[in-house]
PDB file of N, CA and C in Angstrom:
ATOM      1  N   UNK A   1      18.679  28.013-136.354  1.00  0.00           N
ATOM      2  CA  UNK A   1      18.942  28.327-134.971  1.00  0.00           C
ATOM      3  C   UNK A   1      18.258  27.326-134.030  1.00  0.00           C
ATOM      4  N   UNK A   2      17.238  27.088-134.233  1.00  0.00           N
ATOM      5  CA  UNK A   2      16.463  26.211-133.537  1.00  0.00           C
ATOM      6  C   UNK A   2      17.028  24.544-133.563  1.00  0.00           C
ATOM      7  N   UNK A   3      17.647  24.087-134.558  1.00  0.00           N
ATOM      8  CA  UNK A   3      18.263  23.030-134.324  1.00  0.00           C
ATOM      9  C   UNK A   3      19.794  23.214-133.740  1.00  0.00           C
ATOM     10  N   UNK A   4      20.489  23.869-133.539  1.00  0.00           N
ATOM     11  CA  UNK A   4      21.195  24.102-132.306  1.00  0.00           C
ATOM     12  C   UNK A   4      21.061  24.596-131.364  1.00  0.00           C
ATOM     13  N   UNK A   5      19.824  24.747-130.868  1.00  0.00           N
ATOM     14  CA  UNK A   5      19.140  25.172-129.641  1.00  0.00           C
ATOM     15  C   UNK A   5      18.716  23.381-129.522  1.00  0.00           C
ATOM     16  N   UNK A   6      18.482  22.815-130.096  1.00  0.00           N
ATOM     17  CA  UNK A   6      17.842  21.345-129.535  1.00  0.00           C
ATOM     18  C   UNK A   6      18.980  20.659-129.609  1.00  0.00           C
ATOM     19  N   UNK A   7      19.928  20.635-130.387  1.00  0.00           N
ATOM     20  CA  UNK A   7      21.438  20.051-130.122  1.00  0.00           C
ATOM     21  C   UNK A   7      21.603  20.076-129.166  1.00  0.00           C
ATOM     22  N   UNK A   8      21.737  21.737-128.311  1.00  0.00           N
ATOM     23  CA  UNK A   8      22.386  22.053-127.402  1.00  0.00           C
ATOM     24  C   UNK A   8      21.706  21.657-125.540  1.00  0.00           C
ATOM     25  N   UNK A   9      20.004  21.314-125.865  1.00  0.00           N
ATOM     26  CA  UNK A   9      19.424  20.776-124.920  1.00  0.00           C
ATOM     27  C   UNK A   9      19.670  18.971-124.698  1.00  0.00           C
ATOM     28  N   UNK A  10      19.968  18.312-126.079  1.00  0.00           N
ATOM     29  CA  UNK A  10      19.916  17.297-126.228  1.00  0.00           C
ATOM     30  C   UNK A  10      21.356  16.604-125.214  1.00  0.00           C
ATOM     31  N   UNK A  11      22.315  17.562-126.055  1.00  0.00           N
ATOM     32  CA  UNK A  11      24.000  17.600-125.083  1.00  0.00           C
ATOM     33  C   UNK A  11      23.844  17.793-123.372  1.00  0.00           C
ATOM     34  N   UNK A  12      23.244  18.742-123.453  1.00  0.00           N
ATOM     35  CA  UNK A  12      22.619  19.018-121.942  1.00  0.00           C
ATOM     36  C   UNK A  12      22.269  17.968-121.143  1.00  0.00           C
ATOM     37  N   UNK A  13      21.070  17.066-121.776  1.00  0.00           N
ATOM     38  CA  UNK A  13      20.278  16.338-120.903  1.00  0.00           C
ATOM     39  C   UNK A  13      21.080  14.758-121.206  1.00  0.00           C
ATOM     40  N   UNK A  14      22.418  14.666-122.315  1.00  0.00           N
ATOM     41  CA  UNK A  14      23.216  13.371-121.993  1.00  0.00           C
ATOM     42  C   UNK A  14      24.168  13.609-120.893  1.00  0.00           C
ATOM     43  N   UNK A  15      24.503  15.019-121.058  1.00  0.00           N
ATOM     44  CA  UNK A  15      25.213  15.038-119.689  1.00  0.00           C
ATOM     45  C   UNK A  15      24.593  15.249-118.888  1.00  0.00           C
ATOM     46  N   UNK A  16      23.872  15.612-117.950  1.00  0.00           N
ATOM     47  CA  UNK A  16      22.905  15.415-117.090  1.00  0.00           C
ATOM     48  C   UNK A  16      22.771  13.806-116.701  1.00  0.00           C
ATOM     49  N   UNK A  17      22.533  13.340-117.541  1.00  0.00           N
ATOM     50  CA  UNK A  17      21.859  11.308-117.374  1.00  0.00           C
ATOM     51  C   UNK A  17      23.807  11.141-116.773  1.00  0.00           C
ATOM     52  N   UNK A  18      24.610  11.390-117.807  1.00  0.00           N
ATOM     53  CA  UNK A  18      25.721  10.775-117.620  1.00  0.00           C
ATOM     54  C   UNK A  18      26.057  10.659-116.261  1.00  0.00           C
ATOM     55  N   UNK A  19      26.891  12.187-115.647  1.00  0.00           N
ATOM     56  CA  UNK A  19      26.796  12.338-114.292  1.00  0.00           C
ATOM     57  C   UNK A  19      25.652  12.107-112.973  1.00  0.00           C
ATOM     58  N   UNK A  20      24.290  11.784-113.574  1.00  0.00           N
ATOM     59  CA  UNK A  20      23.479  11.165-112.262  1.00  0.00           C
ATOM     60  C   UNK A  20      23.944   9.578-112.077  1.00  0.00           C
ATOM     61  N   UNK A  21      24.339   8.914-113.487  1.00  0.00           N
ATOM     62  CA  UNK A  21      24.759   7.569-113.349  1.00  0.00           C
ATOM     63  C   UNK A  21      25.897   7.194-112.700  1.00  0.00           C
ATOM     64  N   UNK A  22      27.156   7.989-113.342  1.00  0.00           N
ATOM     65  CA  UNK A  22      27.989   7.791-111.948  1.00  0.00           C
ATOM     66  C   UNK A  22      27.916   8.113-110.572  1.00  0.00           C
ATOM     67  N   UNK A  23      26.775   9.125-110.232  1.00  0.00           N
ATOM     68  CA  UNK A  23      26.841   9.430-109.304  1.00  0.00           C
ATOM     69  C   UNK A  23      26.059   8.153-108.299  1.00  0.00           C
ATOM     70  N   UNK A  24      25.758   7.263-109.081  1.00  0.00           N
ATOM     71  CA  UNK A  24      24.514   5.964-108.439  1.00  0.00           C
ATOM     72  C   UNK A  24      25.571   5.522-108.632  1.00  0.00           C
ATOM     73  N   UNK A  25      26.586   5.157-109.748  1.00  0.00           N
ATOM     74  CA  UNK A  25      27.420   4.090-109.452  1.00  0.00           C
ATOM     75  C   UNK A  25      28.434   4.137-108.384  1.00  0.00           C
ATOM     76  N   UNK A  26      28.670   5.242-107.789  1.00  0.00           N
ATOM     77  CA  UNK A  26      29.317   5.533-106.577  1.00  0.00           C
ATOM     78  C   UNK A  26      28.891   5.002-105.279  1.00  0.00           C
ATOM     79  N   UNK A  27      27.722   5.793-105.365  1.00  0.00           N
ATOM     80  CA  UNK A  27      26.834   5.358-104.228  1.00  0.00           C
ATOM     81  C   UNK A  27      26.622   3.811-103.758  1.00  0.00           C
ATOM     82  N   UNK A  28      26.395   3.281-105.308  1.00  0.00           N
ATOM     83  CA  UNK A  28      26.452   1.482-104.956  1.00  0.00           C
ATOM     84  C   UNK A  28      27.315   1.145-104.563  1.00  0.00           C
ATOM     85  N   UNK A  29      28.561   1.249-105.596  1.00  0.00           N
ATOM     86  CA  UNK A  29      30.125   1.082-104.740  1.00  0.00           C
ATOM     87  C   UNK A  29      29.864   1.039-103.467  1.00  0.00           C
ATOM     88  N   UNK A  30      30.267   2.400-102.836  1.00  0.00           N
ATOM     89  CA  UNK A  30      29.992   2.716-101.293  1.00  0.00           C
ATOM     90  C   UNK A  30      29.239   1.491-100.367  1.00  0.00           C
ATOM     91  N   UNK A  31      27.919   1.539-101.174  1.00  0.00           N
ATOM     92  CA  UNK A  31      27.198   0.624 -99.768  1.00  0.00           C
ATOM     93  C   UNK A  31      27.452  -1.010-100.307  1.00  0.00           C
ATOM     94  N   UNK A  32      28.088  -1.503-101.396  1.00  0.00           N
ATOM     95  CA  UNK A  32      28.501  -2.776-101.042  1.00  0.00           C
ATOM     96  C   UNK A  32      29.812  -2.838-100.557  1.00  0.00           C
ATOM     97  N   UNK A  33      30.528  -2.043-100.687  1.00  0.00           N
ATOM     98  CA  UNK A  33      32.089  -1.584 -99.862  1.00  0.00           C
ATOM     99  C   UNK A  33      31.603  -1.743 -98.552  1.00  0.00           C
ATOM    100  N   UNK A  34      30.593  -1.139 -97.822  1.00  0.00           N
ATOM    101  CA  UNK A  34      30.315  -1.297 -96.375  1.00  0.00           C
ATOM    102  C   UNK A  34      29.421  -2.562 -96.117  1.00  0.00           C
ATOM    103  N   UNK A  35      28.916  -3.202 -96.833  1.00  0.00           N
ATOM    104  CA  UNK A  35      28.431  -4.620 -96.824  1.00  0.00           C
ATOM    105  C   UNK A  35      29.983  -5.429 -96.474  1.00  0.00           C
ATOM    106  N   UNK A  36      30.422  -5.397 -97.532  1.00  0.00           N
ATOM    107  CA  UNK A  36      32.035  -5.781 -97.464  1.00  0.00           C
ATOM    108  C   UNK A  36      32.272  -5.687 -96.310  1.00  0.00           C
ATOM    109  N   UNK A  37      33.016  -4.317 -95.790  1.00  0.00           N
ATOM    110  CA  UNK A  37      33.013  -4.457 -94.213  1.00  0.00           C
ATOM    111  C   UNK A  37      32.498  -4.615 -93.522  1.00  0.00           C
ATOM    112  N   UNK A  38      30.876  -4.709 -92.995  1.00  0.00           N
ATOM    113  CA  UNK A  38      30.716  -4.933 -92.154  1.00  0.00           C
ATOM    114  C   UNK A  38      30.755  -6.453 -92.053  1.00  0.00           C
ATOM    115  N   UNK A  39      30.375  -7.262 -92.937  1.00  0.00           N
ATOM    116  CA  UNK A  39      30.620  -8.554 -93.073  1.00  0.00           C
ATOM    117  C   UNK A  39      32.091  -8.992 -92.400  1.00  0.00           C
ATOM    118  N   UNK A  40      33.363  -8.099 -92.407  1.00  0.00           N
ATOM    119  CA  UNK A  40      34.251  -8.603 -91.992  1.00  0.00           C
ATOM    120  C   UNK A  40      34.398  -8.458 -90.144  1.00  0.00           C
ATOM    121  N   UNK A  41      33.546  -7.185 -90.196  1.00  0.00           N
ATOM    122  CA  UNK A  41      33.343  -6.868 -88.198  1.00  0.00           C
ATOM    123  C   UNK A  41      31.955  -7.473 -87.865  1.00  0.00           C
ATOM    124  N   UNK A  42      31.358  -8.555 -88.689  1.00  0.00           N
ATOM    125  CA  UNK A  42      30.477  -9.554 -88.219  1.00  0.00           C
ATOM    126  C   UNK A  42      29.445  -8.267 -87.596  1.00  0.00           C
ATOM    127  N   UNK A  43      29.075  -7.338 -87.932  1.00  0.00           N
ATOM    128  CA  UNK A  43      27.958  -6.735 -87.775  1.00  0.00           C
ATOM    129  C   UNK A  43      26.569  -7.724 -87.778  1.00  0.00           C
ATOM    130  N   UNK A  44      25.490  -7.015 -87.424  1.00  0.00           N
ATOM    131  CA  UNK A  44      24.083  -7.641 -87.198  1.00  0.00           C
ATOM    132  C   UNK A  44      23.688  -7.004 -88.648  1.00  0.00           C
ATOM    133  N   UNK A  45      22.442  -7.415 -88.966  1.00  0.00           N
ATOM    134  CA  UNK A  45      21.518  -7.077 -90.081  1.00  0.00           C
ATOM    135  C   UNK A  45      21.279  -5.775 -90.136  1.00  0.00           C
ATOM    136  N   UNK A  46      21.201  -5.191 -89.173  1.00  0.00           N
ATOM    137  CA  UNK A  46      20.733  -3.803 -88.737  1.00  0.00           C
ATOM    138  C   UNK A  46      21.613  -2.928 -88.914  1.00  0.00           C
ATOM    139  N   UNK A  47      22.724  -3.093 -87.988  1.00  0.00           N
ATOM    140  CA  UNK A  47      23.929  -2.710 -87.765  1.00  0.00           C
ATOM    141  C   UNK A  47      24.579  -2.796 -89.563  1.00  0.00           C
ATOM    142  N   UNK A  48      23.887  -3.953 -90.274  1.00  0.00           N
ATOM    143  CA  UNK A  48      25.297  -3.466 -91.445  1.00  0.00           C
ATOM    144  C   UNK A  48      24.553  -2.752 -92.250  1.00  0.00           C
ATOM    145  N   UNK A  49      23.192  -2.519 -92.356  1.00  0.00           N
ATOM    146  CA  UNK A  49      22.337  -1.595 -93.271  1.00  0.00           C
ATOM    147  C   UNK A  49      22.723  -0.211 -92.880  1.00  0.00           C
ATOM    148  N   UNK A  50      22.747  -0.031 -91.398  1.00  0.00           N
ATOM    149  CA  UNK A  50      23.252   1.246 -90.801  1.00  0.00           C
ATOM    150  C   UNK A  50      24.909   2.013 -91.234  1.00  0.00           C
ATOM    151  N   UNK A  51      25.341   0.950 -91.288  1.00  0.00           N
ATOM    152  CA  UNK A  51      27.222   0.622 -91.493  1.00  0.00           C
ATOM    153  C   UNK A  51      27.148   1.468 -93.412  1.00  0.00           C
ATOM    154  N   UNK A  52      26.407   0.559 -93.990  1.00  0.00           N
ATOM    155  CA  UNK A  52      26.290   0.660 -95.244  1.00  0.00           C
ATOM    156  C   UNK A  52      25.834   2.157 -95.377  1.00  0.00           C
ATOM    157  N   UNK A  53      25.123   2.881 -95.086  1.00  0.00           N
ATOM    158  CA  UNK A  53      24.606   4.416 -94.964  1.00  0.00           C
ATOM    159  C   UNK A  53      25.766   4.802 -94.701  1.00  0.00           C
ATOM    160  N   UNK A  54      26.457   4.744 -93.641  1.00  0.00           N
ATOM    161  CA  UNK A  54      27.724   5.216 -93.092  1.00  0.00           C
ATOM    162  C   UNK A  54      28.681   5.854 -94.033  1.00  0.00           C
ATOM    163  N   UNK A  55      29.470   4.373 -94.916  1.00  0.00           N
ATOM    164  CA  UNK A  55      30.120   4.750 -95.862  1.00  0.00           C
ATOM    165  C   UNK A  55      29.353   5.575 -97.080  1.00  0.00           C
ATOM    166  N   UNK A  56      28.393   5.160 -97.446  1.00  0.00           N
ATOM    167  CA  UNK A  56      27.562   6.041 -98.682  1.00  0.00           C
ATOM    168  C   UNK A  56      28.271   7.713 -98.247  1.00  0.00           C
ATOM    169  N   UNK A  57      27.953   7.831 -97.047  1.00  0.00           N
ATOM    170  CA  UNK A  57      27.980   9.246 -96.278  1.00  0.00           C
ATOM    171  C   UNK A  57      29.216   9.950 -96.432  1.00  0.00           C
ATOM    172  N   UNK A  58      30.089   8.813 -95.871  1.00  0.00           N
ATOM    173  CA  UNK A  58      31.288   9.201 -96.137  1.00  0.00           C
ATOM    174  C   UNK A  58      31.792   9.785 -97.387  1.00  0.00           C
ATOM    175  N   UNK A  59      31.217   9.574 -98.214  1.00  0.00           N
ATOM    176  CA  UNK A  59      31.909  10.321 -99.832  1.00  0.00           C
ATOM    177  C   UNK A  59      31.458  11.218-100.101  1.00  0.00           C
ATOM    178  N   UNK A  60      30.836  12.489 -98.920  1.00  0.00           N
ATOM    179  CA  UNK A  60      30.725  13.565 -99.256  1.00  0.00           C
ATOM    180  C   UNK A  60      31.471  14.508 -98.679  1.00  0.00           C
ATOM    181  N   UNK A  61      32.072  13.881 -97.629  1.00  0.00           N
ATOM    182  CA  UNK A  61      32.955  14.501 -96.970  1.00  0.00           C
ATOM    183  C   UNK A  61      34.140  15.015 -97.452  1.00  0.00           C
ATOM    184  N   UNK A  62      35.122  14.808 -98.684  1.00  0.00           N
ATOM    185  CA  UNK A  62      35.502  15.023 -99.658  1.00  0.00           C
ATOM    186  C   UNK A  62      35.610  14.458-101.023  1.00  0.00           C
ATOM    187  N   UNK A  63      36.348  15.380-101.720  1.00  0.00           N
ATOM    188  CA  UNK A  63      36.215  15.120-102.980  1.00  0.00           C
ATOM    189  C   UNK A  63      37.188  13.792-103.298  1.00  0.00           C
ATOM    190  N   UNK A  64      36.833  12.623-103.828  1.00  0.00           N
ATOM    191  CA  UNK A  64      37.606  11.509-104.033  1.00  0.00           C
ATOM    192  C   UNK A  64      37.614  10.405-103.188  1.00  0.00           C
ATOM    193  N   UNK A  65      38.368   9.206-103.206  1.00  0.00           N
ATOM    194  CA  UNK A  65      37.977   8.177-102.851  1.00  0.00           C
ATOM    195  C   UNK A  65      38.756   8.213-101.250  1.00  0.00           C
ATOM    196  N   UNK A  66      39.331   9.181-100.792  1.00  0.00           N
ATOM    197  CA  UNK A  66      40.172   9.319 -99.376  1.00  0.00           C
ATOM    198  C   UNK A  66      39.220   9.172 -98.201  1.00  0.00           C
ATOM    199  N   UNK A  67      38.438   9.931 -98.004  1.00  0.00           N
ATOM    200  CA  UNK A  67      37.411   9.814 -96.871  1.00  0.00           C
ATOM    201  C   UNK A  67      36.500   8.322 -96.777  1.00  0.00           C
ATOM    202  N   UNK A  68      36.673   7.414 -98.154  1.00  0.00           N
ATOM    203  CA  UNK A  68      36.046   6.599 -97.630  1.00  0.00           C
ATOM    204  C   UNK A  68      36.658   5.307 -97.297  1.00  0.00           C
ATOM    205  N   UNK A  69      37.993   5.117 -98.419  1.00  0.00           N
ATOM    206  CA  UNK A  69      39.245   4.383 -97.748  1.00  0.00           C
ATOM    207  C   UNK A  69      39.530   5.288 -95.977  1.00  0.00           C
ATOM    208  N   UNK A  70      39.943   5.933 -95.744  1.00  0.00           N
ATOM    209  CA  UNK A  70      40.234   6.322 -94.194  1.00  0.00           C
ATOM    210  C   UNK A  70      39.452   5.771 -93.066  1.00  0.00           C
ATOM    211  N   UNK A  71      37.943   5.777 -93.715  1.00  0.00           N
ATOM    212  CA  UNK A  71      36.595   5.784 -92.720  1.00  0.00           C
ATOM    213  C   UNK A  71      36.957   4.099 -92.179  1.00  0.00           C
ATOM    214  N   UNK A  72      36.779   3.264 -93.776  1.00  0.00           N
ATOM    215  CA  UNK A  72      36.851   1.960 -93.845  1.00  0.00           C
ATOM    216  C   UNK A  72      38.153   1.146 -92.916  1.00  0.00           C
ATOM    217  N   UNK A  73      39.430   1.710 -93.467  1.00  0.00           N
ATOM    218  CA  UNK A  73      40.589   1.292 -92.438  1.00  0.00           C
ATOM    219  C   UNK A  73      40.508   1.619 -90.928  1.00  0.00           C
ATOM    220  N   UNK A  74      39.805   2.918 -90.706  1.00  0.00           N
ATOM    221  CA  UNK A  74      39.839   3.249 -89.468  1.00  0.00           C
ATOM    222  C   UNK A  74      38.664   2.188 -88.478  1.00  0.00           C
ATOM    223  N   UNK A  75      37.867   2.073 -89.077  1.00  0.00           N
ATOM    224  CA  UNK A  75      36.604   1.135 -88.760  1.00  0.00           C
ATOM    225  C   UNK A  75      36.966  -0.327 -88.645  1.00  0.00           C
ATOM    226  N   UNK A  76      37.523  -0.788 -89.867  1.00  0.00           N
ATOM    227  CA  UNK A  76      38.236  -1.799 -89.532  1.00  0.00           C
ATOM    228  C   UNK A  76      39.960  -2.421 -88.359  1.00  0.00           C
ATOM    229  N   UNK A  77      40.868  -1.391 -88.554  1.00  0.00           N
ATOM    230  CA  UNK A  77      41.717  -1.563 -87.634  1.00  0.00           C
ATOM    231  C   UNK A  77      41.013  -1.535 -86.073  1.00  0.00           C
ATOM    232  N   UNK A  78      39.930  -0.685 -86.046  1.00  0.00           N
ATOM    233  CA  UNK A  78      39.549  -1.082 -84.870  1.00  0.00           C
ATOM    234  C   UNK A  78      38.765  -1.908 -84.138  1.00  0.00           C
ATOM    235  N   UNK A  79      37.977  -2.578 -85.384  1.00  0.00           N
ATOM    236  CA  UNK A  79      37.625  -3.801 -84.978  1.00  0.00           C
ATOM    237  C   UNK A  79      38.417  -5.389 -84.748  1.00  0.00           C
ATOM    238  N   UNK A  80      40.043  -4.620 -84.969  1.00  0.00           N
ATOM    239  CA  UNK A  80      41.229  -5.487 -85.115  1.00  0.00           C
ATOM    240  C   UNK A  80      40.530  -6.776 -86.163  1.00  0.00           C
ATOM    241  N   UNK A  81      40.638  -5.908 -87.368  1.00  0.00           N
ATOM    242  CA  UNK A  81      40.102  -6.639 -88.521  1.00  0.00           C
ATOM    243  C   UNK A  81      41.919  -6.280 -89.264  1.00  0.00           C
ATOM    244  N   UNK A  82      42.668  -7.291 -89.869  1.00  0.00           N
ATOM    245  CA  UNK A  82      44.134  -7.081 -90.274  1.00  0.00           C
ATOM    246  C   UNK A  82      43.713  -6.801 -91.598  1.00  0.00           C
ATOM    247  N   UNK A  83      43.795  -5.365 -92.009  1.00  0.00           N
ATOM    248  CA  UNK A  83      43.432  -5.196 -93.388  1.00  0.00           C
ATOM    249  C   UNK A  83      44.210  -3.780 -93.950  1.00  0.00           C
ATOM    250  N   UNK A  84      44.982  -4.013 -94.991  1.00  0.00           N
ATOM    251  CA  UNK A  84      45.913  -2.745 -94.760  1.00  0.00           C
ATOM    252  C   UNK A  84      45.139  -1.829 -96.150  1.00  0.00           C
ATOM    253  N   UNK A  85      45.465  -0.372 -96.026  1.00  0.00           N
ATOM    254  CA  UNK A  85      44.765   0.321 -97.404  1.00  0.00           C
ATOM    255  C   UNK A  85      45.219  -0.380 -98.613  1.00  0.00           C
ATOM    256  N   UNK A  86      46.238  -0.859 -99.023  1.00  0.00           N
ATOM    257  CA  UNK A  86      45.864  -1.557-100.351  1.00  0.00           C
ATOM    258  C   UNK A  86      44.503  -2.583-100.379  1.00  0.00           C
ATOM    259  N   UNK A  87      44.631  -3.863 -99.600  1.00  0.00           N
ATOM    260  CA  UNK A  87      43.150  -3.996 -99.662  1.00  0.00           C
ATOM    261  C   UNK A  87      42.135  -3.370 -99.708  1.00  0.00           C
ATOM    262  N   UNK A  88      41.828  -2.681 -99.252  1.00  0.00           N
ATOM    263  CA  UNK A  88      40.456  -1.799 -99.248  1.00  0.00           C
ATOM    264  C   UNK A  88      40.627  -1.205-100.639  1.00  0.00           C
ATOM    265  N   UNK A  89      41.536  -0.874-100.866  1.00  0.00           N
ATOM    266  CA  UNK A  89      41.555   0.290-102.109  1.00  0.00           C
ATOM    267  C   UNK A  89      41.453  -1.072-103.474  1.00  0.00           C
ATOM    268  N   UNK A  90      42.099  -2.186-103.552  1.00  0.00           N
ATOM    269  CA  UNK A  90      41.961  -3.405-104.435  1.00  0.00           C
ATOM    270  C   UNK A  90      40.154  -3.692-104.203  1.00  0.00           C
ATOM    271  N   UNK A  91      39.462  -3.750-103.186  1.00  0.00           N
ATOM    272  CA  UNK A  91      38.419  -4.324-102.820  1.00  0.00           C
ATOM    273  C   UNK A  91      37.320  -2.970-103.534  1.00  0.00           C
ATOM    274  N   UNK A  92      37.476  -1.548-103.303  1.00  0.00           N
ATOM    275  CA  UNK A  92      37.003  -0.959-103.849  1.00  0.00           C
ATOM    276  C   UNK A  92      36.896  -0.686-105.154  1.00  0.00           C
ATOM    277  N   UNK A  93      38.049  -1.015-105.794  1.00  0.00           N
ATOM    278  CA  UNK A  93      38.055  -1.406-107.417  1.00  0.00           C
ATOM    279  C   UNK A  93      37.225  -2.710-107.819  1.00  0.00           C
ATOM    280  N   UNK A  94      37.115  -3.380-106.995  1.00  0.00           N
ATOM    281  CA  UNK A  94      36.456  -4.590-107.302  1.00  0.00           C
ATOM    282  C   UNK A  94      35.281  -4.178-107.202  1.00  0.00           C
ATOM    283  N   UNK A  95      34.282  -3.457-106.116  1.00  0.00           N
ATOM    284  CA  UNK A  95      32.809  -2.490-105.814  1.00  0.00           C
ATOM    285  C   UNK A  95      32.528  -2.332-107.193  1.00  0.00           C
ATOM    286  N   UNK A  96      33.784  -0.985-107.542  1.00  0.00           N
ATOM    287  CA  UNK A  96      33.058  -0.262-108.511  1.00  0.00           C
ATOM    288  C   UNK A  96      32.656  -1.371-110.061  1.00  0.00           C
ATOM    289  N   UNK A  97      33.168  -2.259-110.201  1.00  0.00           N
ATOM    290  CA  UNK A  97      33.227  -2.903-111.460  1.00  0.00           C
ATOM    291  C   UNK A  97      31.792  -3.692-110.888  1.00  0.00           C
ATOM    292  N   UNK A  98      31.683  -4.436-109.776  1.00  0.00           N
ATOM    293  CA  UNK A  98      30.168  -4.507-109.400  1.00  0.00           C
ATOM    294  C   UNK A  98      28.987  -3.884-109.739  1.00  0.00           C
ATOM    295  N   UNK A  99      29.167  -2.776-109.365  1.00  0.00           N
ATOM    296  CA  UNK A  99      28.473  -1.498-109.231  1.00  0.00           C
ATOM    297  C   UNK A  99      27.818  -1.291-110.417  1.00  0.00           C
ATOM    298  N   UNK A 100      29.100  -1.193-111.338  1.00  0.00           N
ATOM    299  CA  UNK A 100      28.543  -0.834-112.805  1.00  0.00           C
ATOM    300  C   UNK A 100      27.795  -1.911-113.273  1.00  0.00           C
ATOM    301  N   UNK A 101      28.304  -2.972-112.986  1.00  0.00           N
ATOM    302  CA  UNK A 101      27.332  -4.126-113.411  1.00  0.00           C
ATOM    303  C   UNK A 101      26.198  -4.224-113.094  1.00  0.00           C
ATOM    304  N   UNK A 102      26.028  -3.841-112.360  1.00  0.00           N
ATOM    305  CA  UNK A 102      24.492  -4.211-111.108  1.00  0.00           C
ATOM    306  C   UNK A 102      23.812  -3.487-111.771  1.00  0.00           C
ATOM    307  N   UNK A 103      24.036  -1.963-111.880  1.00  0.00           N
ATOM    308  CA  UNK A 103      23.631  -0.535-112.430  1.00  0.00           C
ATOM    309  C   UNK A 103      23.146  -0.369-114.130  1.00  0.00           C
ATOM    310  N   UNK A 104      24.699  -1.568-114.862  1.00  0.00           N
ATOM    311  CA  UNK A 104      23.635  -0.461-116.342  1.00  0.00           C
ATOM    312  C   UNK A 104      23.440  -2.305-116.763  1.00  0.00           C
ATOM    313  N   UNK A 105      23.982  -3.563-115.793  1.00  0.00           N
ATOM    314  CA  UNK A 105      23.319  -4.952-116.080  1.00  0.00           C
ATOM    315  C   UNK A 105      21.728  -5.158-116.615  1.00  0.00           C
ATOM    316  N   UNK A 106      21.318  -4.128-115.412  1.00  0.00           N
ATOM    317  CA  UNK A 106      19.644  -4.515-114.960  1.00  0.00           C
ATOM    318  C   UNK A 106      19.887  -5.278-114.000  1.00  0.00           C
ATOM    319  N   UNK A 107      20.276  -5.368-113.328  1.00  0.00           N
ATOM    320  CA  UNK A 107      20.213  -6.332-111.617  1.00  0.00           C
ATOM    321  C   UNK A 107      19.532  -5.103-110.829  1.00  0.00           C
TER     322      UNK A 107
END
């Protein structure tokens, strides 16, 4: 009994690690996605660290990648930055493959 009681903590605590890791690899996504943009609305240093929180933020607002493509196009069309949701959504696939790199690289 006791070794499926430690199986069953062991299963526990890989899933546990698993889902905190994507949940960082999201998060990175996110704030080089808003590096990304703000770089394109020529933000200040300040302004894009702030920008970068922004989007992080944005992905709690719902479940999936919609609230932060919306945030991003909306932010950008109005900085009359010409960028349509396939970009953003191509550019965010590009984040996440970053992301992961950065994350289980060691960078």
């Amino acid at each position: 009994m006791t070794d499926f009681r430690d199986r069953e903590r062991a299963e526990e605590a890989h899933f546990a690690l698993e889902e905190e890791t994507a949940f960082r690899i999201l998060a990175r996504r996110n704030r080089l996605l808003g590096e990304w943009a703000a770089g394109l609305m020529k933000l200040t240093p300040e302004e894009t660290d702030a920008y970068r929180k922004a989007v992080v933020q944005a992905e709690f607002e719902e479940s999936g990648d919609e609230d932060v493509v919306r945030k991003l196009l909306g932010d950008l069309t109005a900085a009359q930055i010409e960028v349509t949701e396939a970009d953003i959504r191509a550019k965010l696939a590009e984040m996440a493959v970053e992301a992961r790199r950065q994350l289980l690289g060691g960078v």
